[in-house]
Protein backbone atom coordinates (compact mmCIF):
# COMPACT_ATOMS: atom_id res chain seq x y z
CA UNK A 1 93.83 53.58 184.66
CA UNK A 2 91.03 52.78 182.37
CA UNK A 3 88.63 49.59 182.80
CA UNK A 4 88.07 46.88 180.05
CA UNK A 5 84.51 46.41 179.22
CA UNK A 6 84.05 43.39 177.16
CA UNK A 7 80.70 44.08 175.52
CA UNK A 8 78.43 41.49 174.05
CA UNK A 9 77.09 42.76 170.48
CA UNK A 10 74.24 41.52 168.93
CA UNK A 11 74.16 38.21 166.69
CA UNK A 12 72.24 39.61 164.03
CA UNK A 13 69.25 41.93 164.85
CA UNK A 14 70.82 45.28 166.02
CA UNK A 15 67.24 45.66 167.64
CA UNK A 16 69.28 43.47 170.47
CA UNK A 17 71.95 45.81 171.47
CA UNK A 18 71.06 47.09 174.61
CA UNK A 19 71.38 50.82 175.53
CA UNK A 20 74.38 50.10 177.98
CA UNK A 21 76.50 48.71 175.55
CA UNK A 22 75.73 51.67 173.20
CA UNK A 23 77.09 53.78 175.72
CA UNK A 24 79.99 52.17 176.63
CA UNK A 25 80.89 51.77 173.07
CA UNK A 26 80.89 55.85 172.32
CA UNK A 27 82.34 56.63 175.68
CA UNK A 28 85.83 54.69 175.24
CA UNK A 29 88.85 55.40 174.62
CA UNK A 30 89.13 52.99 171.94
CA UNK A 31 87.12 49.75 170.99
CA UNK A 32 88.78 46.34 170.04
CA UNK A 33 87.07 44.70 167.23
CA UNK A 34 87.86 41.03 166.27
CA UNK A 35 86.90 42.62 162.41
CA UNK A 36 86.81 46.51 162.48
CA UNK A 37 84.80 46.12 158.77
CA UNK A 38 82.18 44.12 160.39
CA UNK A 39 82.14 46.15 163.54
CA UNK A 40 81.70 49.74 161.30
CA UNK A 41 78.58 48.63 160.57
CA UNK A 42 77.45 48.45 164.05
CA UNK A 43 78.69 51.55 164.99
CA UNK A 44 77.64 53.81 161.56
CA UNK A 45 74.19 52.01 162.62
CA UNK A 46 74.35 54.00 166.10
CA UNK A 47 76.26 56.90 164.95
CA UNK A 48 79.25 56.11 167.37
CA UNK A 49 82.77 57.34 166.52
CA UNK A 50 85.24 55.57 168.26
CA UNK A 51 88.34 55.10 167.67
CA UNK A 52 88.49 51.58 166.58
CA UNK A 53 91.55 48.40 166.42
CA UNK A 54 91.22 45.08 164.87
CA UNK A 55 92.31 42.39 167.39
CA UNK A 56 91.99 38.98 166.09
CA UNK A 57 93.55 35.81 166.29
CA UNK A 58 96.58 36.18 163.87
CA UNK A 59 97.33 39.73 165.43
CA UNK A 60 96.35 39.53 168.70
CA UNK A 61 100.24 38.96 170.17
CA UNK A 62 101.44 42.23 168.74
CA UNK A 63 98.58 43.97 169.60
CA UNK A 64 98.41 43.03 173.25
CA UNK A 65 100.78 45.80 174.02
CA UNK A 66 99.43 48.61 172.32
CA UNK A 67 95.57 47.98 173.73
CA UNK A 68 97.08 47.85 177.14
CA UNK A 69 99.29 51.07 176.50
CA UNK A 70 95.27 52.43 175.89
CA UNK A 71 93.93 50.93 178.78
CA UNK A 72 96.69 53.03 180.58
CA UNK A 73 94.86 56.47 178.88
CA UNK A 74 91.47 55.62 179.34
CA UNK A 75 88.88 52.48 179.40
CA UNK A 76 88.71 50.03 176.31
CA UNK A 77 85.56 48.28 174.87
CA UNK A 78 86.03 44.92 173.27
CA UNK A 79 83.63 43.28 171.05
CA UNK A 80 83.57 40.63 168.97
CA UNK A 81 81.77 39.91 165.38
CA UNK A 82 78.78 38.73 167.13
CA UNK A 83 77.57 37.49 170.56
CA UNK A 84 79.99 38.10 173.72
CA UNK A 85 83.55 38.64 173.58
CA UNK A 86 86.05 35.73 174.94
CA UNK A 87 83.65 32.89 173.88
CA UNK A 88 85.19 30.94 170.68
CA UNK A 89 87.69 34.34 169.81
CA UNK A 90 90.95 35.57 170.74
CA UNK A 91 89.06 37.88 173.41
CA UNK A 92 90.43 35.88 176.67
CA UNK A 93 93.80 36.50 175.46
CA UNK A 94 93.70 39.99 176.50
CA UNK A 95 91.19 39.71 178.79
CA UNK A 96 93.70 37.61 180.69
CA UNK A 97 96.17 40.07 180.14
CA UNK A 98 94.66 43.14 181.41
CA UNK A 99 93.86 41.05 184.14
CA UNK A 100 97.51 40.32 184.83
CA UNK A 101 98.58 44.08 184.79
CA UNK A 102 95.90 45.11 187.12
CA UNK A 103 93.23 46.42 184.94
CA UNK A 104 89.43 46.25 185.77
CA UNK A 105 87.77 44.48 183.78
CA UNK A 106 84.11 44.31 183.48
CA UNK A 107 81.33 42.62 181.32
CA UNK A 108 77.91 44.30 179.46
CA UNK A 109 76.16 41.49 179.14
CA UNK A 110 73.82 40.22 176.01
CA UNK A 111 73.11 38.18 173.40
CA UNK A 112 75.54 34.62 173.82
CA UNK A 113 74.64 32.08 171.05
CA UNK A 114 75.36 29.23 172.87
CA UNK A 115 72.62 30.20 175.85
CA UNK A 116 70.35 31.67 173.13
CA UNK A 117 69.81 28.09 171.36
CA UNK A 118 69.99 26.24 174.99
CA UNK A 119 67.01 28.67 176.28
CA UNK A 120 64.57 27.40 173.18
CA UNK A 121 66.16 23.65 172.69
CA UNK A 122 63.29 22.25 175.13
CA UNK A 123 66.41 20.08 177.03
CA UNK A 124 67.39 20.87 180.21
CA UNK A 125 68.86 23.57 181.07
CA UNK A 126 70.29 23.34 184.94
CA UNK A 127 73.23 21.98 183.98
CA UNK A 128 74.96 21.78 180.52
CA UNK A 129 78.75 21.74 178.91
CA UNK A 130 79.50 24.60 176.33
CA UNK A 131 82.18 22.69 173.90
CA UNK A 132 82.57 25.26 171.20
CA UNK A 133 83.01 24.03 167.70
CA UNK A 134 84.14 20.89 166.80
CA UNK A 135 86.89 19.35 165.32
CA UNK A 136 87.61 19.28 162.21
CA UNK A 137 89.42 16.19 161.34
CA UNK A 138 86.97 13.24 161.44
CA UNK A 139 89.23 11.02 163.69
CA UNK A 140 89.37 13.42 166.52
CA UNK A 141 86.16 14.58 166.31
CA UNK A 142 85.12 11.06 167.38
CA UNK A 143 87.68 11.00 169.81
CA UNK A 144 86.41 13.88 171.49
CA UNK A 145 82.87 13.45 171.51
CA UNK A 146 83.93 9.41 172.79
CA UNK A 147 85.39 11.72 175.59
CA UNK A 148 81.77 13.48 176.66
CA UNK A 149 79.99 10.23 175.76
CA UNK A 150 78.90 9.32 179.26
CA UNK A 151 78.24 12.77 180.61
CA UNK A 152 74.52 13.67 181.76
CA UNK A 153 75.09 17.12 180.91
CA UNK A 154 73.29 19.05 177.71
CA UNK A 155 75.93 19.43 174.92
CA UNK A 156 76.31 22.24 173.01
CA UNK A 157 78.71 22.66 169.93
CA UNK A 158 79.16 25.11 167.06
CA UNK A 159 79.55 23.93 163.53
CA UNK A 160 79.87 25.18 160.50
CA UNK A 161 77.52 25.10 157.85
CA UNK A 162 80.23 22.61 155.49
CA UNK A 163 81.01 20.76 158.32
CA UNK A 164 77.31 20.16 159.77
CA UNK A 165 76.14 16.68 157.66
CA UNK A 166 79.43 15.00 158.71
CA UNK A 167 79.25 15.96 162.27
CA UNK A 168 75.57 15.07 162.87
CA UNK A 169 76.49 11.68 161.28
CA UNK A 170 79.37 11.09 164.25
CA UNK A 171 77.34 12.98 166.91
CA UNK A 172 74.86 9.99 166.20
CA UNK A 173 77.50 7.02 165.73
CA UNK A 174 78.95 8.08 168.71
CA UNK A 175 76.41 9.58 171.31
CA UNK A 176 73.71 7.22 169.93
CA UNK A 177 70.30 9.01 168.95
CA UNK A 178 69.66 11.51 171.41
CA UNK A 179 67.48 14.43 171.46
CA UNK A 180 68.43 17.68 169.66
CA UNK A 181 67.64 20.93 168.48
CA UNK A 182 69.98 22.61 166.02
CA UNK A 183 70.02 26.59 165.73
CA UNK A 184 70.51 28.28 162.46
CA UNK A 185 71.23 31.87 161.46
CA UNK A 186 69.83 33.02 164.88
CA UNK A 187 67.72 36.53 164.93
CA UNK A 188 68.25 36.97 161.64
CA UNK A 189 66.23 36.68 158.32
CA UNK A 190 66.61 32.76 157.88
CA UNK A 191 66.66 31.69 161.71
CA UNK A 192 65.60 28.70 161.87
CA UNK A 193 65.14 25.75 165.15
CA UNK A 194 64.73 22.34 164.11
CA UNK A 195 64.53 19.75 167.14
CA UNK A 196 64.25 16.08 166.77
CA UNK A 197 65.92 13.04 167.42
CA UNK A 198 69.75 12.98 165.87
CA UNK A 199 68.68 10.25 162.83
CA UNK A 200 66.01 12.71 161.98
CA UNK A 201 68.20 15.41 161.59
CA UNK A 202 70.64 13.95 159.03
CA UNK A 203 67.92 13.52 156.12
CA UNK A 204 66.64 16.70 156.89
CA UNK A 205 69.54 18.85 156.71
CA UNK A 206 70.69 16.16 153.37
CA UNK A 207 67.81 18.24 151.44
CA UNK A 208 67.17 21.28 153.10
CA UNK A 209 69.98 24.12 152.67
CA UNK A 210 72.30 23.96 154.51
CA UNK A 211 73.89 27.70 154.69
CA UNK A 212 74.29 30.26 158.07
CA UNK A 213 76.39 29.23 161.18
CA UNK A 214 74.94 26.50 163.30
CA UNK A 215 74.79 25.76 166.98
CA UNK A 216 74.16 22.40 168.30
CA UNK A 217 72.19 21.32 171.56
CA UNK A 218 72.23 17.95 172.42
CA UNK A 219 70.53 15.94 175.20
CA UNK A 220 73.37 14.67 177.82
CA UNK A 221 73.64 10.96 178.37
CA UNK A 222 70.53 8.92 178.91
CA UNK A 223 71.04 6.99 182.67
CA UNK A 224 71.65 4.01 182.18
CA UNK A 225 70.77 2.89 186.12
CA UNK A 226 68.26 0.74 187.04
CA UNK A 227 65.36 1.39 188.43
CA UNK A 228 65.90 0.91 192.47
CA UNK A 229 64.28 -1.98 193.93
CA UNK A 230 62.31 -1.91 197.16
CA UNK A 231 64.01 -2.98 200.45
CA UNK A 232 61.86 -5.79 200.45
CA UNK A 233 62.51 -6.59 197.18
CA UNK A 234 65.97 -6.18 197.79
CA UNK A 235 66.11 -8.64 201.31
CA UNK A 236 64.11 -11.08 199.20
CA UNK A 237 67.26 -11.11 196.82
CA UNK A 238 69.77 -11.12 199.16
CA UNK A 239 67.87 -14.30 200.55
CA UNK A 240 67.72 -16.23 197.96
CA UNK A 241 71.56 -15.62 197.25
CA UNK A 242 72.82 -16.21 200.37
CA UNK A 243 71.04 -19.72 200.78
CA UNK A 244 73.32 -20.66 197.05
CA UNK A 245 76.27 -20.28 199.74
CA UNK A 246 77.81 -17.22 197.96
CA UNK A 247 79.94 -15.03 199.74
CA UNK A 248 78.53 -11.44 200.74
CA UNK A 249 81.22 -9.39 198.53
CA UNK A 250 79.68 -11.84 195.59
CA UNK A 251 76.51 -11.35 196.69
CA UNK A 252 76.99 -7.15 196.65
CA UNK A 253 78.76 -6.71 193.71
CA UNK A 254 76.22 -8.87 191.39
CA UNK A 255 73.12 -7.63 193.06
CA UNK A 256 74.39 -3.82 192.52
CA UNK A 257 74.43 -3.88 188.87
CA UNK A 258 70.55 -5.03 188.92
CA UNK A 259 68.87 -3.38 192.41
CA UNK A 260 70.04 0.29 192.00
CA UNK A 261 71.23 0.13 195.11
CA UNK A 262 75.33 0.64 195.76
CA UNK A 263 77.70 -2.42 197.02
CA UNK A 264 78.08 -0.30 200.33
CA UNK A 265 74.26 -0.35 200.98
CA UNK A 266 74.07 -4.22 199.70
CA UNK A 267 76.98 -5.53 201.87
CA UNK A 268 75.86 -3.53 204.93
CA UNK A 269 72.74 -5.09 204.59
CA UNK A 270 73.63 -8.45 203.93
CA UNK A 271 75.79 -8.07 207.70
CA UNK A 272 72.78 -6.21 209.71
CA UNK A 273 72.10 -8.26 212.48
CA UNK A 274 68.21 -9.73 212.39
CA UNK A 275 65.45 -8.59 213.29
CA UNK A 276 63.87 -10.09 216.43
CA UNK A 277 59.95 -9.93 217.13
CA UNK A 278 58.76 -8.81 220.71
CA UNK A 279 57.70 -11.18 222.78
């Protein structure tokens, strides 16, 4: 039985394809290729020979079969048109399959688009939501980014290049005006990073052209929290509530949305017995 490599290609400079993936791409039995014109290129460029299968998203049912039939002769490389295989393409389709029929399957890692724009945005990077592209109808692409609205995670999002002035405009109607950095055409010719607050993007990308595929980083929600009060601070509040007459659940649940401190903490406090001074 033959393993499934699913090998990341480069997004544009071939100067990025590591010497693993080369390998693996002239040692298997066959390579699956979401577009076998675009992937010729690659391999003409590093004199591999192959034999190579298109597997894409309108083919990739009837073609399941046959590239497992493969994976029964020998070990399979899949690749995609650019970046790693299974991210935004019909790759975890059979991925999932070989999977299922007790295949190995293994990656060669490399270039990734959306963690190639992340690394340079200048947001944070520990923890962040990969969202793919966006959709295309204007009505659920507001629904959908009202749905990540309140997350503190970094959001990232593919577009396309007709697509990009209309999204920006509900990415900022939405999300309010957050800090971005938009990608274009990365490691190739025209690559381009433009970061700036959402409002400043929109006129920007209204004059300059707007042409290459485009990934979009956005800062996660701002928190909204307060600042936490001291415990003096805090007991001073409590204090002066308590001597109104309101009850302690009042008390906790008004003070929370002001202190930074929880209702638990508030109400616990509020019921501590007093402290008493040595004699």
């Amino acid at each position: 039985m033959g393993t499934l490599y699913v090998v990341a290609t480069p997004l544009g400079n071939l100067e990025d394809m590591s010497p693993r993936a080369v390998r693996v791409l002239r040692e298997a039995h066959l390579i699956a290729a979401e577009d076998t014109r675009h992937t010729k290129k690659l391999l003409t460029h590093f004199d591999i020979h192959t034999e190579l299968t298109s597997y894409f998203e309108h083919n990739q049912r009837s073609k399941l079969d046959y590239i497992l039939k493969k994976l029964e002769e020998g070990d399979v490389a899949l690749v995609s048109d650019a970046g790693t295989p299974g991210v935004n393409d019909p790759g975890y389709e059979l991925i999932r399959a070989a999977l299922d029929s007790g295949f190995d399957v293994r990656p060669i890692p490399g270039p990734s688009a959306p963690i190639a724009a992340l690394s340079v945005s200048g947001l944070p990077t520990d923890a962040f939501l990969y969202l793919g592209y966006l959709p295309h109808k204007r009505s659920e692409r507001r629904r959908f980014l009202q749905a990540v609205a309140d997350l503190p995670y970094t959001l990232i999002f593919l577009e396309s290049p007709h697509r990009l002035l209309e999204s920006l405009h509900d990415l900022l109607e939405v999300l309010g005006d957050r800090p971005a950095c938009i990608a274009r055409e990365m490691t190739k010719m025209f690559e381009e990073f433009w970061r700036g607050p959402l409002h400043r993007a929109i006129p920007y990308f209204s004059t300059a052209p707007v042409r290459g595929e485009f990934t979009l980083v956005v800062g996660g929600a701002p928190d909204r929290r307060p600042a936490r009060w001291s415990a003096e601070a805090l007991q001073a509040a409590i204090d002066q509530e308590r001597r109104q007459g309101k009850p302690a659940r009042q008390i906790a649940t008004e003070l929370a949305g002001r202190s930074g401190w929880s209702k638990r903490e508030i109400y616990a406090r509020i019921h501590q017995p007093p402290e008493t001074e040595e004699p």
